[in-house]
C-alpha atoms as a PDB file:
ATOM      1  CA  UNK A   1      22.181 100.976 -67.880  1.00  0.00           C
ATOM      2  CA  UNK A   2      18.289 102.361 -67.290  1.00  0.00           C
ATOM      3  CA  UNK A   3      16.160 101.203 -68.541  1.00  0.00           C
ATOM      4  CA  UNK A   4      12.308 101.251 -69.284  1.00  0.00           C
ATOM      5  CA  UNK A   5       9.743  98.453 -70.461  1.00  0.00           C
ATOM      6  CA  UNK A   6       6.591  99.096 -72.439  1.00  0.00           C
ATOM      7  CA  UNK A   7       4.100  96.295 -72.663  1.00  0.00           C
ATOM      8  CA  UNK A   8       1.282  97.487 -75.282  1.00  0.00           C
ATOM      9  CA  UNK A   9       1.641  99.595 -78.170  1.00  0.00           C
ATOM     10  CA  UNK A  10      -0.864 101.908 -76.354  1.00  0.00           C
ATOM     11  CA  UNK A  11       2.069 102.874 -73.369  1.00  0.00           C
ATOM     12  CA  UNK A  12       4.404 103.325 -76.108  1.00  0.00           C
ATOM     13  CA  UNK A  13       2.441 105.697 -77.961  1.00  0.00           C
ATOM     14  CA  UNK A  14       1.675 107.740 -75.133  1.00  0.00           C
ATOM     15  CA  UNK A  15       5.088 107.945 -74.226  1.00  0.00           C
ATOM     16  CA  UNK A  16       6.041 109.174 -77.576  1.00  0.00           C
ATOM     17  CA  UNK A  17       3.890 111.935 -77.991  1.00  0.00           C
ATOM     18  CA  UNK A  18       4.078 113.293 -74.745  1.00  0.00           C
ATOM     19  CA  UNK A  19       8.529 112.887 -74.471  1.00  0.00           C
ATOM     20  CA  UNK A  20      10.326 110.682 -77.292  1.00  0.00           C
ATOM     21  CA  UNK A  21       8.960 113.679 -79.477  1.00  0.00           C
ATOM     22  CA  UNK A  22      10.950 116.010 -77.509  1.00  0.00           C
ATOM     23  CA  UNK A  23      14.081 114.166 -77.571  1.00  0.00           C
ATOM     24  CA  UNK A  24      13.490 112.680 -74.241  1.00  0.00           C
ATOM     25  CA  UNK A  25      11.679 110.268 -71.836  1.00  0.00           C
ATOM     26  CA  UNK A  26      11.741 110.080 -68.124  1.00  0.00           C
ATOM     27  CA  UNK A  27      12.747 106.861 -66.625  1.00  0.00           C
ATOM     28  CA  UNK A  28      11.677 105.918 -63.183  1.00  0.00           C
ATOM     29  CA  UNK A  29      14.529 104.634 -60.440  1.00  0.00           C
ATOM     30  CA  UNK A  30      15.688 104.819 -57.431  1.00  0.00           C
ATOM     31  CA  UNK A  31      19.207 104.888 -58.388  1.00  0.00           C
ATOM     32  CA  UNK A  32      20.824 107.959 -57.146  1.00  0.00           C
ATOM     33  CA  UNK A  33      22.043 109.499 -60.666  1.00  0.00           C
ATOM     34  CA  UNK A  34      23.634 112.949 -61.143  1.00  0.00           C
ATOM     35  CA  UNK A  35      22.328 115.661 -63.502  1.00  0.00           C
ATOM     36  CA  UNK A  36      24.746 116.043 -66.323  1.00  0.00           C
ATOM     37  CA  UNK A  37      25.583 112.421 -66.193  1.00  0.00           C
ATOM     38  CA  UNK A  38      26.183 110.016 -69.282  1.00  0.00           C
ATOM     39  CA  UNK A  39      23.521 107.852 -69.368  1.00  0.00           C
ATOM     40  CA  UNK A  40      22.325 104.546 -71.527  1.00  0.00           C
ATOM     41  CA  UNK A  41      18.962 104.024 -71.460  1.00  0.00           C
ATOM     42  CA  UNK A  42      17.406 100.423 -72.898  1.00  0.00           C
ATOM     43  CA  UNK A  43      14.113 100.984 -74.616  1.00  0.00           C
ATOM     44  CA  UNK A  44      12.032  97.442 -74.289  1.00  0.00           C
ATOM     45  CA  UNK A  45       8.885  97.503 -76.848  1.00  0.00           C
ATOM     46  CA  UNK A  46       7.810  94.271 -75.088  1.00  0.00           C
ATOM     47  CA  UNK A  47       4.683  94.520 -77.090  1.00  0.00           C
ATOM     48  CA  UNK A  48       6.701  93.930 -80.840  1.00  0.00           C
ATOM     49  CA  UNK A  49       9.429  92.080 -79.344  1.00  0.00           C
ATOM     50  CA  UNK A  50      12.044  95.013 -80.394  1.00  0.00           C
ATOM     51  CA  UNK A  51      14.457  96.713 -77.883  1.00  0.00           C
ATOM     52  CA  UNK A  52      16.555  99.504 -78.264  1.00  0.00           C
ATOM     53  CA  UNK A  53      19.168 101.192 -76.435  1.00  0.00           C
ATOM     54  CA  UNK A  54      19.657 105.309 -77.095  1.00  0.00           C
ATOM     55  CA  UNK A  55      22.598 107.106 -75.715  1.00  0.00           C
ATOM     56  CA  UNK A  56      21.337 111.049 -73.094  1.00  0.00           C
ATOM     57  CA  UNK A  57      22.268 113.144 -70.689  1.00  0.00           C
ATOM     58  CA  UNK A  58      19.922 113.211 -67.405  1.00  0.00           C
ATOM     59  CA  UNK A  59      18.344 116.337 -67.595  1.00  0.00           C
ATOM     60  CA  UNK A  60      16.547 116.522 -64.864  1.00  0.00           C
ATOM     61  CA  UNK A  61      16.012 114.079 -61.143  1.00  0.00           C
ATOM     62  CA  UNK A  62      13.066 113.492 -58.856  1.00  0.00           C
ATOM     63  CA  UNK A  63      14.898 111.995 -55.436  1.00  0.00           C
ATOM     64  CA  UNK A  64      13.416 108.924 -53.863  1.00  0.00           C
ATOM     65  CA  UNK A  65      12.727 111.508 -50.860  1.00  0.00           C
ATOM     66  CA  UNK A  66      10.304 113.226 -52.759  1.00  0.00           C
ATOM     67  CA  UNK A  67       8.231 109.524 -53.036  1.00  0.00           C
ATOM     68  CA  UNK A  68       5.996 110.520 -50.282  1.00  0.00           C
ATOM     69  CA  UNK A  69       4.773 113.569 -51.337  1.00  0.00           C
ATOM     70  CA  UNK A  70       3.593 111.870 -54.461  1.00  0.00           C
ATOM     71  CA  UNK A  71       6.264 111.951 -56.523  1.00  0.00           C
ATOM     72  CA  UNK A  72       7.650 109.026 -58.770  1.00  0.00           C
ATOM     73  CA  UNK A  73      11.584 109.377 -58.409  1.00  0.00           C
ATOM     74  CA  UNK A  74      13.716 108.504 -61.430  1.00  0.00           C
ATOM     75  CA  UNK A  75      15.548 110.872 -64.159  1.00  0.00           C
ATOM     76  CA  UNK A  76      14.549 112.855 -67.024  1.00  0.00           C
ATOM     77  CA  UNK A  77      17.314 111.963 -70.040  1.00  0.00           C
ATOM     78  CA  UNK A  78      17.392 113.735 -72.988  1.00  0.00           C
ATOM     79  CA  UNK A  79      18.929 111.845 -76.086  1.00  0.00           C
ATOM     80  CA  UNK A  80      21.722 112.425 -78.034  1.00  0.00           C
ATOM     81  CA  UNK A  81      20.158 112.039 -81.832  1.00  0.00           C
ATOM     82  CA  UNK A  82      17.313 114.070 -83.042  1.00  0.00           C
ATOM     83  CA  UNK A  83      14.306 113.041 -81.888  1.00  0.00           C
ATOM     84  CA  UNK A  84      12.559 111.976 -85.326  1.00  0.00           C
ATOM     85  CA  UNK A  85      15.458 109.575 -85.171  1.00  0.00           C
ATOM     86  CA  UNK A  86      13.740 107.891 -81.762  1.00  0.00           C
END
């Protein structure tokens, strides 16, 4: 399972608006993971003391090669329910 930990309310809401409004958030990791592939994704609100874990399908991967030109590898997922459901 990915998974991704927000630690104030403010990272959260950020994170919302920009992706989770979309249907999707972008979770960084080194784990090689193919597009297409099932995923789980753990949601940690650290901040409320609430987790969450949504069933996606990565949309989209930034490879740990691309780490030194600046990148931030991991895998864009986009969720199986609606996203004002998330």
């Amino acid at each position: 399972m990915l998974a991704v930990v927000f630690e104030t309310l403010e990272a959260f809401s950020k994170e919302y608006h920009e992706n989770l409004t979309k249907g999707g958030l972008f979770v960084p990791t080194r784990e090689p993971i193919e597009v297409r592939s099932r995923v789980e994704v753990g949601i940690d609100l650290e901040f409320c003391r609430q987790a969450i874990v949504l069933a996606g399908e990565v949309v989209h991967c930034v490879p740990p090669e691309l780490e030194a030109a600046g990148a931030v590898p991991g895998v864009a997922v986009q969720f199986e329910i609606p996203a004002a459901e998330v």
